[in-house]
Protein backbone atom coordinates (compact mmCIF):
# COMPACT_ATOMS: atom_id res chain seq x y z
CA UNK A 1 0.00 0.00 0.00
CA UNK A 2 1.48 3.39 -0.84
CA UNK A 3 0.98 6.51 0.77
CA UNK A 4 -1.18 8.34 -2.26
CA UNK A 5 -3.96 4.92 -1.65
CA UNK A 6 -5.03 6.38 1.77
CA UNK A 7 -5.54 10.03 0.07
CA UNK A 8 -8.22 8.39 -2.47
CA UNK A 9 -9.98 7.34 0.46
CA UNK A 10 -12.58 10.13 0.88
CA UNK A 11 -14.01 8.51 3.88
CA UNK A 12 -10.64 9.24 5.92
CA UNK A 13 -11.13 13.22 5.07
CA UNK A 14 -7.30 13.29 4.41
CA UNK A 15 -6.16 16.25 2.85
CA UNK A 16 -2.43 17.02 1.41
CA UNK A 17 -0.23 19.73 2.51
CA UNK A 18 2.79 18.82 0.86
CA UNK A 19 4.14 16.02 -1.12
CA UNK A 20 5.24 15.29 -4.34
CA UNK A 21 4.54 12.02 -6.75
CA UNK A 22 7.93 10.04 -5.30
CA UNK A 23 6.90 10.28 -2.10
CA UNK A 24 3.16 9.85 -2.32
CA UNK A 25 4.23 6.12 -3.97
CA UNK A 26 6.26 4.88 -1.68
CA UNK A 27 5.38 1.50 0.20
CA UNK A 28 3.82 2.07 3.81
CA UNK A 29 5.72 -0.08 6.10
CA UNK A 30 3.97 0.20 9.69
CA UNK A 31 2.25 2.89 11.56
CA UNK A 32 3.48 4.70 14.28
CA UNK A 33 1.41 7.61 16.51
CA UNK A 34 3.36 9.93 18.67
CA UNK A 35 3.68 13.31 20.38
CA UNK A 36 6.96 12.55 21.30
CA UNK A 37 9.41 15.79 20.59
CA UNK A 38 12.22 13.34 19.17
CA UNK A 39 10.32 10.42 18.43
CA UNK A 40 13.45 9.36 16.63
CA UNK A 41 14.36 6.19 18.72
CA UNK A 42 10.90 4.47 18.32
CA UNK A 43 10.99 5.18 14.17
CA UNK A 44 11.12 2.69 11.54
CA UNK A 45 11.90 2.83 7.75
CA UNK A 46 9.20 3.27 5.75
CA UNK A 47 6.55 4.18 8.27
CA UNK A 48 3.54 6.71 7.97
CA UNK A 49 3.66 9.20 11.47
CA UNK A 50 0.85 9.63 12.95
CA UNK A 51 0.87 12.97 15.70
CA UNK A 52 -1.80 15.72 17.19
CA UNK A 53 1.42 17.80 17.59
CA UNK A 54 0.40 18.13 20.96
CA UNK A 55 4.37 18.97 21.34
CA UNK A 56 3.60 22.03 19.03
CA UNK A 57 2.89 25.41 20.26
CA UNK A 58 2.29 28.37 18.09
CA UNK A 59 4.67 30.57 20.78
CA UNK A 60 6.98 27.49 21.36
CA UNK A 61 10.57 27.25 20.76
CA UNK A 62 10.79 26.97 16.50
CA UNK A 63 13.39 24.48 16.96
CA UNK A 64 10.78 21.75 17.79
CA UNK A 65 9.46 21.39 14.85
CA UNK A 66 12.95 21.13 13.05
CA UNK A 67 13.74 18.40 15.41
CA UNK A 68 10.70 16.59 15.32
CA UNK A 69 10.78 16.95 11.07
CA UNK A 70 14.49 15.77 11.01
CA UNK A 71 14.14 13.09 13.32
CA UNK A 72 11.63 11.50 10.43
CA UNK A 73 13.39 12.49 7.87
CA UNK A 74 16.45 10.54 9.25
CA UNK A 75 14.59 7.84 9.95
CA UNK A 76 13.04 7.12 6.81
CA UNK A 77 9.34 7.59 7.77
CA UNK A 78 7.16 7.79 4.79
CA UNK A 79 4.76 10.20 5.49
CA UNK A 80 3.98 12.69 8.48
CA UNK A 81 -0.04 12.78 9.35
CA UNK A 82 -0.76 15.50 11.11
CA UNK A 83 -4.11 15.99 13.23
CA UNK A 84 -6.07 18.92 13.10
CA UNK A 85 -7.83 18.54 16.16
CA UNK A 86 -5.90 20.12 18.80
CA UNK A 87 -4.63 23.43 16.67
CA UNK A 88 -7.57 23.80 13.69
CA UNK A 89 -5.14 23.35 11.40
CA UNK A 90 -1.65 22.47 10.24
CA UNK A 91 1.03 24.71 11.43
CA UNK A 92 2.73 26.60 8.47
CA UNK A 93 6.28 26.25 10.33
CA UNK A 94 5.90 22.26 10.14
CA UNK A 95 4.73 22.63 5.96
CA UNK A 96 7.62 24.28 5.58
CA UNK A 97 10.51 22.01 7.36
CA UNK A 98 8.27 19.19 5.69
CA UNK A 99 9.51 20.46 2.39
CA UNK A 100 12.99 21.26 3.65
CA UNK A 101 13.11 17.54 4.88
CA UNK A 102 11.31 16.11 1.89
CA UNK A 103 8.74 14.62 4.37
CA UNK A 104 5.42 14.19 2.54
CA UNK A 105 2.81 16.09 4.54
CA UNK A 106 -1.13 15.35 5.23
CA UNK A 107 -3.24 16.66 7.14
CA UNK A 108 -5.87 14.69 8.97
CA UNK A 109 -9.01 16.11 9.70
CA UNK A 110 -10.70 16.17 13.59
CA UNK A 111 -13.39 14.20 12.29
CA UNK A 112 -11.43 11.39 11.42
CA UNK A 113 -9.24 8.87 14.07
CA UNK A 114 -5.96 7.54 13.47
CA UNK A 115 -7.61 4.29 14.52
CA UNK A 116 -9.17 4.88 10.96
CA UNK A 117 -6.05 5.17 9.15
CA UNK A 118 -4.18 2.76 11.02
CA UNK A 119 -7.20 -0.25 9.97
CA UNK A 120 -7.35 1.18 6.38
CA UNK A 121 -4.04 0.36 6.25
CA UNK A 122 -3.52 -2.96 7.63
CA UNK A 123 -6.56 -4.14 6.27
CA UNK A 124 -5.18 -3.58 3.00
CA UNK A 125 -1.43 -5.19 4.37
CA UNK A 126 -3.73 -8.46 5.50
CA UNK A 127 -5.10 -8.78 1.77
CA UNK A 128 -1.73 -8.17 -0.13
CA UNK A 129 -0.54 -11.14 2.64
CA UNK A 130 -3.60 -13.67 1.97
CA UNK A 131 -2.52 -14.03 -1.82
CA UNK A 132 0.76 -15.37 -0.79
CA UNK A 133 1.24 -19.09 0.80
CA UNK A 134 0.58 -18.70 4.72
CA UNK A 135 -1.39 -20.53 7.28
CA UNK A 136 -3.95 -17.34 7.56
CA UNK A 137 -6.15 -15.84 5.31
CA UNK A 138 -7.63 -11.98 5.43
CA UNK A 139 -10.55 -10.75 3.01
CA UNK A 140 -9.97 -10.92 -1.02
CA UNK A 141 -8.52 -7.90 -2.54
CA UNK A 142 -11.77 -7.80 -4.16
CA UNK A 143 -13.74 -7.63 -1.30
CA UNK A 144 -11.51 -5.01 -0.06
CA UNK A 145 -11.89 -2.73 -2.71
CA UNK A 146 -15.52 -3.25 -2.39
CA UNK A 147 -15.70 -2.17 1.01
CA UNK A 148 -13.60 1.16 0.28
CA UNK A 149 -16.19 1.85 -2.37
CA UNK A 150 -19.06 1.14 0.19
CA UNK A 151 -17.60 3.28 2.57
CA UNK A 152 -17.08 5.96 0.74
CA UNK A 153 -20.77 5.99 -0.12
CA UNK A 154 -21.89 5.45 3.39
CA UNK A 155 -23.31 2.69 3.39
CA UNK A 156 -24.53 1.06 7.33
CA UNK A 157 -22.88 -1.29 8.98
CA UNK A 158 -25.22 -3.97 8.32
CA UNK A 159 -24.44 -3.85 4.65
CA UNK A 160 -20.97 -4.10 4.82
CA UNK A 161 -20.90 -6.66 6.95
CA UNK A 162 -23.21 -8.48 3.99
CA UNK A 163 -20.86 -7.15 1.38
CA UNK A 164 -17.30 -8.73 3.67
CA UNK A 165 -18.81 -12.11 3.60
CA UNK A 166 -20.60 -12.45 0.47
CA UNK A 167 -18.06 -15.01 -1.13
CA UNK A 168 -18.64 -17.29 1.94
CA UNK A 169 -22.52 -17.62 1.15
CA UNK A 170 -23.23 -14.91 3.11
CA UNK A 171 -23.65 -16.62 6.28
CA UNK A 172 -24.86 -15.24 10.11
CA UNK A 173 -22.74 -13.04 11.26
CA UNK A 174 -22.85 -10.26 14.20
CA UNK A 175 -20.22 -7.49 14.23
CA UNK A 176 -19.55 -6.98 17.47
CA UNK A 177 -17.71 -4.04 19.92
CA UNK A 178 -14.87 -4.83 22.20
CA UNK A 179 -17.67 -4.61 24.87
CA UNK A 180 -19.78 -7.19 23.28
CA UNK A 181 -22.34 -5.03 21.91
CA UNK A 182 -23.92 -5.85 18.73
CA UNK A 183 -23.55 -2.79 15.95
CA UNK A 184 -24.67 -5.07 12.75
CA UNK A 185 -25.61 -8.14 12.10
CA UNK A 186 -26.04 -9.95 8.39
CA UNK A 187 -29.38 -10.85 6.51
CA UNK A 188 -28.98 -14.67 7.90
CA UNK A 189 -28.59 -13.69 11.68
CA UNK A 190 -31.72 -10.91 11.28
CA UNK A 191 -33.57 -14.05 10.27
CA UNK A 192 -32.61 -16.65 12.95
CA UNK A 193 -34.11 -14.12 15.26
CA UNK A 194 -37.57 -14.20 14.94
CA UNK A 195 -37.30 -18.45 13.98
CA UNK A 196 -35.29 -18.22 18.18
CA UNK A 197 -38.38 -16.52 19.41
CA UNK A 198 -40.83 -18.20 17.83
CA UNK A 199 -39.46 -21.35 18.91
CA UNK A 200 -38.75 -20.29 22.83
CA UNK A 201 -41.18 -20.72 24.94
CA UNK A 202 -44.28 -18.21 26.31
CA UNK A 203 -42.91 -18.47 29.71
CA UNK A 204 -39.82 -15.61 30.39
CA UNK A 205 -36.07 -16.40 28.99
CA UNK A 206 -34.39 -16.84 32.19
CA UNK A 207 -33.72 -19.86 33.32
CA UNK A 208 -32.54 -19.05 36.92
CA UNK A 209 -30.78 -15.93 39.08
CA UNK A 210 -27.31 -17.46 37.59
CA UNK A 211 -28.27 -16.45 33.88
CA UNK A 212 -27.99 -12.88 35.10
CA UNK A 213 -24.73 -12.55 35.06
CA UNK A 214 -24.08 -9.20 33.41
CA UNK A 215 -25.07 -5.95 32.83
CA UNK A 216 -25.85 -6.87 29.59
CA UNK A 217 -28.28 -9.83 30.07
CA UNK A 218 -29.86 -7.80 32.86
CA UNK A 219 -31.00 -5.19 30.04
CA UNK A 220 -31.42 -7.94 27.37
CA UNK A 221 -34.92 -8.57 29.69
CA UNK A 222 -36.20 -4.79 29.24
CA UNK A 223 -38.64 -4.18 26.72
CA UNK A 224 -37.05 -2.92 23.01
CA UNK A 225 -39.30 0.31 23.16
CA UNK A 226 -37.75 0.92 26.96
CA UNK A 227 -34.14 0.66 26.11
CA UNK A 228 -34.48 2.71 23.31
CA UNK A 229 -36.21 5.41 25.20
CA UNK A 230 -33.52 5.19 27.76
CA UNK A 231 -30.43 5.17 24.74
CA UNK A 232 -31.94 8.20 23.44
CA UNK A 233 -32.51 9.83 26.41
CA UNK A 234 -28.80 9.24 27.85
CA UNK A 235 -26.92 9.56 24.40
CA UNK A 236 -28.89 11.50 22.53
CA UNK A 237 -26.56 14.36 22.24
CA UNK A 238 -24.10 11.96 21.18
CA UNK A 239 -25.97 10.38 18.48
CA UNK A 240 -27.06 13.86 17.31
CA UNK A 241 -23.39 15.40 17.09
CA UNK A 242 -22.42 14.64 13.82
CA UNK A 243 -21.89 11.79 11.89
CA UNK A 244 -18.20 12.05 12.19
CA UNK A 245 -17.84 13.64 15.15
CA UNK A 246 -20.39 12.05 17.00
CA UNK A 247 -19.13 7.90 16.02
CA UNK A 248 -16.33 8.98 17.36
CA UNK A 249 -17.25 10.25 20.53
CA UNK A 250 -19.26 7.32 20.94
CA UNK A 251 -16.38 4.93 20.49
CA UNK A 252 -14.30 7.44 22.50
CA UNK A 253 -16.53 6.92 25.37
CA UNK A 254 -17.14 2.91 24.82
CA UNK A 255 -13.24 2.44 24.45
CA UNK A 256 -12.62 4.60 27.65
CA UNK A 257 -14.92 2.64 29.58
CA UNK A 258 -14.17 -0.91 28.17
CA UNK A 259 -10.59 -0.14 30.09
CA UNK A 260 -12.06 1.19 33.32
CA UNK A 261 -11.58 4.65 32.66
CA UNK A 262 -7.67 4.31 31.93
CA UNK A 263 -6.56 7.19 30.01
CA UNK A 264 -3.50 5.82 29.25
CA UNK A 265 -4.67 2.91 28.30
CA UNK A 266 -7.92 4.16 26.28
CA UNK A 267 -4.99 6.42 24.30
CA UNK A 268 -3.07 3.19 23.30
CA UNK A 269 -6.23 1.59 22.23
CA UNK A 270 -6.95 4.34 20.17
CA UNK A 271 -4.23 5.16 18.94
CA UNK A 272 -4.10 8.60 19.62
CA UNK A 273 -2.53 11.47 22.22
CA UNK A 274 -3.85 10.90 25.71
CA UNK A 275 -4.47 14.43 25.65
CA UNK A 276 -7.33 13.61 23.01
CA UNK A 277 -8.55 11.30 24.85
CA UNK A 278 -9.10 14.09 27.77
CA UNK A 279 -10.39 16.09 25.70
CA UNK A 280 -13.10 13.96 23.65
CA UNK A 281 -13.84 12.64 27.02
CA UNK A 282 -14.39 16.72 28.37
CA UNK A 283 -16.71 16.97 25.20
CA UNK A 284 -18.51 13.90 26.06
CA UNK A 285 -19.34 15.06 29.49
CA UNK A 286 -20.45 18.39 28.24
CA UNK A 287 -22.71 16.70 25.56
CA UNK A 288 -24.33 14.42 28.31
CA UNK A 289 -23.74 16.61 31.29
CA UNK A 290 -22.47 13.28 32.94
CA UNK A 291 -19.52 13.08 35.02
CA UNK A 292 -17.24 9.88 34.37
CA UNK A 293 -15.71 10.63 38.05
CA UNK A 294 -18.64 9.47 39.64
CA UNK A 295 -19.49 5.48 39.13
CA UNK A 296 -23.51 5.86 39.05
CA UNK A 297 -22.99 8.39 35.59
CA UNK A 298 -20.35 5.47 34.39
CA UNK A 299 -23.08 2.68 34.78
CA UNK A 300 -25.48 4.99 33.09
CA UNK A 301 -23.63 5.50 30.51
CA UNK A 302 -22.76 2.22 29.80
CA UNK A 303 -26.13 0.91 29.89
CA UNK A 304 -27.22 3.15 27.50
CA UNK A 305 -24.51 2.01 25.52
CA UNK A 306 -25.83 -1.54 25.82
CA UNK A 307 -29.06 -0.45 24.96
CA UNK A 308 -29.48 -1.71 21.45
């Protein structure tokens, strides 16, 4: 995969500041996301940068961003993506040593994660590797293509989940969250569902107190109409922020409290800044007027989030 592939994906937003045709075709060889001011030492040839220039200040010593420029220049890195999110914009300072360094510039814009380009490109890594002799497969070039287009056209969840397993037969599948929450399913699993009900008894689900033994099965008993309400109600201004920006405060928050609140941890996950992750997690609070400090707005907000 070469550098100019993830600017013809329109879904990623990507924008370039500075680049020219050499550098836009050379091979992507890993991903790496930092803030570091010398990120130097944790570098590898051939990989796209990915930074919030968090180090960046606009009345900072100018000698960070020659530093921070060098160090990927010596390095080998094959592209610097820059996120727009914490200064509105790419600094003209960092355009400028980009071009002294020959450092192929793009800017990323706050409504897309570096999650997002970190998948788009090792999902197309996994399908250049399943056409050579291994004991692992990934999805067909084909398929992958397909997906880009779909993606790009906004298609739901639902359908590309069809669309990924179409040269299997299409068969029932769920796409699932690291929580365990269910975001899509396929055609075949929609239509095992009302087959299950008809074929379970009048009398209630649960067997006995130990089948409760989540959150998740507790609010599997509520009725549809009720944990809707209640998802609405909690995430509302969430769900109503945006179609960028508002997916990715959701996964923000679902991330964030799938590793108990760990900001550190929630950043690595993400792939991004912890400083982001304060910050989306500020903007989620305002949105909901929740507080993640306290433990009865946490378990409110992840119920709603279970509430599908």
């Amino acid at each position: 995969m070469h550098v100019g592939h993830l600017l013809r994906l329109d879904r990623l937003d990507l924008a370039l500041v500075w680049g020219d045709e050499a550098l836009l075709g050379q091979e992507i060889g890993g991903v790496t996301a930092t803030d570091l001011e010398d990120p130097a030492r944790f570098l590898q040839p051939r990989e796209i940068v990915l930074s919030g220039l968090v180090w960046w200040t606009r009345d900072g010593d100018p000698g960070k961003t020659e530093r921070f420029v060098s160090a990927l220049s010596e390095a080998g890195a094959g592209a610097l993506f820059a996120g727009e999110e914490t200064h509105g914009e790419v600094p003209r300072e960092l355009a400028e040593a980009c071009r002294a360094h020959r450092v192929a510039l793009i800017a990323v814009s706050a409504r897309t994660t570096f999650r997002a380009i970190t998948e788009a490109v090792y999902l197309r890594q996994w399908s250049e590797h399943s056409r050579r002799p291994a004991d692992h497969f990934a999805l067909p070039e084909n398929v992958c293509l397909d997906l880009d287009r779909a993606l790009e056209g906004g298609a739901p969840a639902g359908d590309l989940l069809a669309r990924a397993f179409a040269h299997l037969g299409t068969p029932a599948c769920h796409l699932l969250t690291r929580s365990g929450r269910t975001v899509a399913r396929t055609g075949a699993a929609r239509a095992e569902l009302p087959a299950a009900r008809a074929a379970a008894p009048a009398s209630p689900g649960v067997a006995g107190l130990g089948d409760l033994d989540g959150l998740g099965r507790l609010i599997a008993g509520i009725p549809a109409d009720v944990r809707n309400a209640y998802r609405e109600t909690v995430l509302g201004p969430l769900l109503g922020a945006g179609r960028g920006s508002g997916t990715m405060l959701l996964d923000t928050l679902e991330v964030f409290l799938a590793h108990d609140c760990s900001w550190a941890r929630t950043a690595e996950a993400l792939h991004v800044h912890v400083n982001t992750v304060h910050y989306r997690i500020e903007r989620v609070e305002t949105l909901t007027g929740r507080d993640l400090s306290r433990l009865d707005h946490r378990a409110g907000l992840r119920a709603a989030l279970l509430c599908h």
